[in-house]
C-alpha atoms as a PDB file:
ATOM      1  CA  UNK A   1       0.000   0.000   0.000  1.00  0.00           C
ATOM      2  CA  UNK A   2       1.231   3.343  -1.002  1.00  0.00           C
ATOM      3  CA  UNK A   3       2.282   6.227   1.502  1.00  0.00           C
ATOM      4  CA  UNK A   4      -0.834   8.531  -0.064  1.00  0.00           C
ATOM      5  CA  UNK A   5      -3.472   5.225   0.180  1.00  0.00           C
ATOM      6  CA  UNK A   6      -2.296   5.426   4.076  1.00  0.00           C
ATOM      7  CA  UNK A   7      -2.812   8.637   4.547  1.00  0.00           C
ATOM      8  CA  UNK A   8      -6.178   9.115   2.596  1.00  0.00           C
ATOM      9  CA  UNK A   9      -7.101   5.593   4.914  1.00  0.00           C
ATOM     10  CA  UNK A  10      -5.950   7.294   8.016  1.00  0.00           C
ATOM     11  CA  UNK A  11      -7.989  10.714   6.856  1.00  0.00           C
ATOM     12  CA  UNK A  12     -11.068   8.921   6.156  1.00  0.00           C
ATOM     13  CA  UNK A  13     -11.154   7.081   8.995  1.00  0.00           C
ATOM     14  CA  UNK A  14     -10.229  10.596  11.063  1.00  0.00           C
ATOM     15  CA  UNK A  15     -13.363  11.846   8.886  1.00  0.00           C
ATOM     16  CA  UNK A  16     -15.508   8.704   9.450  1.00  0.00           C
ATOM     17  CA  UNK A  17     -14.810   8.704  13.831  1.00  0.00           C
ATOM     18  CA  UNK A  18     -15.724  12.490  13.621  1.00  0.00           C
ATOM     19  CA  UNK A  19     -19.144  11.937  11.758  1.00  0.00           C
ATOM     20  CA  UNK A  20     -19.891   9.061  14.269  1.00  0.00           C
ATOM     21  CA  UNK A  21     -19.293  11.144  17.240  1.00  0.00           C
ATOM     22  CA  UNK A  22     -21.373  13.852  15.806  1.00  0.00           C
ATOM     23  CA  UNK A  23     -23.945  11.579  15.687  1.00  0.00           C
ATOM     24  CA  UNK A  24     -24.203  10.204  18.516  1.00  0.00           C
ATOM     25  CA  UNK A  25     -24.162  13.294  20.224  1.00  0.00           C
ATOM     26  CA  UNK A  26     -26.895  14.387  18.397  1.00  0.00           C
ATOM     27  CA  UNK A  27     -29.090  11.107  19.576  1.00  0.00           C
ATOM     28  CA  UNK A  28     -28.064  11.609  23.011  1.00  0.00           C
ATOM     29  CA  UNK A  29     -30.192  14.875  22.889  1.00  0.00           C
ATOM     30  CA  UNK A  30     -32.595  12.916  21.201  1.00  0.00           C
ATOM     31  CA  UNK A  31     -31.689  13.621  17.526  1.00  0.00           C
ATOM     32  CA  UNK A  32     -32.248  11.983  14.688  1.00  0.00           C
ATOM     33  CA  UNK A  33     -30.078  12.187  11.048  1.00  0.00           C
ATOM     34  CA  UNK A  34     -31.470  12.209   7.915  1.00  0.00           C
ATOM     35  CA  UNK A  35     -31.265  10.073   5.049  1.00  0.00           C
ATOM     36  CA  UNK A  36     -29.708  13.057   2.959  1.00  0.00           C
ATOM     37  CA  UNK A  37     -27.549  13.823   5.715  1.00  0.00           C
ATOM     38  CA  UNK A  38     -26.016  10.383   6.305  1.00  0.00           C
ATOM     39  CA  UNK A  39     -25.201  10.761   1.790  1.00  0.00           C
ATOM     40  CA  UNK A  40     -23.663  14.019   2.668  1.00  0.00           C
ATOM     41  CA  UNK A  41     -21.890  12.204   5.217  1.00  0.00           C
ATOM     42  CA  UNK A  42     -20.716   9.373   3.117  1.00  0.00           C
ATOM     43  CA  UNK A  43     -19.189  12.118   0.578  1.00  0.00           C
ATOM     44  CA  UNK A  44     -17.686  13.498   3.262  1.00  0.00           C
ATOM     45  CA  UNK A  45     -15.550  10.641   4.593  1.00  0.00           C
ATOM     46  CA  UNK A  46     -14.727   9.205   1.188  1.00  0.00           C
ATOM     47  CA  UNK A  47     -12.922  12.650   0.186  1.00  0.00           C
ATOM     48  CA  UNK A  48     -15.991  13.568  -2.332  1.00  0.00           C
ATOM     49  CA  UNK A  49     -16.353  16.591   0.051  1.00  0.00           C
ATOM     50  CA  UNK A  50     -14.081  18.555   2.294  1.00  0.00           C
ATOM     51  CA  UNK A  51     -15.494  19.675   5.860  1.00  0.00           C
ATOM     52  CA  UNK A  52     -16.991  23.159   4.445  1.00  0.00           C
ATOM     53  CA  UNK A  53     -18.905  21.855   1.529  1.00  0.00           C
ATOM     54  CA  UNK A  54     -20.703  19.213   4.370  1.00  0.00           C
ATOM     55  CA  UNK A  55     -21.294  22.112   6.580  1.00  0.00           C
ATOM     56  CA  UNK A  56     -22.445  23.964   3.734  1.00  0.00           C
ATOM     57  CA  UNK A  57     -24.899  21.310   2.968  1.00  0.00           C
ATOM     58  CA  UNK A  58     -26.171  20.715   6.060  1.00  0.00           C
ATOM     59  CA  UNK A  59     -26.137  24.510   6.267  1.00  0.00           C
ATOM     60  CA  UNK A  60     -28.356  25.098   3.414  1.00  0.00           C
ATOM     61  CA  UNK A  61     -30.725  21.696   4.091  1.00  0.00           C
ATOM     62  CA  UNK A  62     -31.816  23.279   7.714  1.00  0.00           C
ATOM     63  CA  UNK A  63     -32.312  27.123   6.509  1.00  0.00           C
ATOM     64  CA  UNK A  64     -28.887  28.156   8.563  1.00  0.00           C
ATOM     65  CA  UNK A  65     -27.247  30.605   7.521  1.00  0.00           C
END
């Protein structure tokens, strides 16, 4: 395995921990995702996305500014 597969492993995994986390905190306050969340989410720890462009999304999806 190459040194850049590693990393972008490592990264997505980093990316993948942080979106779990997220939503568990969310369903400890009772919270639920949705299903076009959990696609943004998937772009998002596969590298489609960077970390702005999911806000962004998740941004526009609620009405937040």
């Amino acid at each position: 395995m190459s040194t850049s597969t590693t990393n972008k492993t490592a990264v997505n995994a980093r990316r993948e921990r942080a979106v779990e986390d997220a939503i568990h905190g969310g369903e400890m306050e009772d919270l639920s995702v949705s299903g076009a969340f959990d696609v943004d989410a998937a772009d998002y720890t596969s590298g489609v996305i960077d970390l702005e462009e999911f806000g962004r999304r998740v941004r526009v999806r609620n009405g937040v500014s």
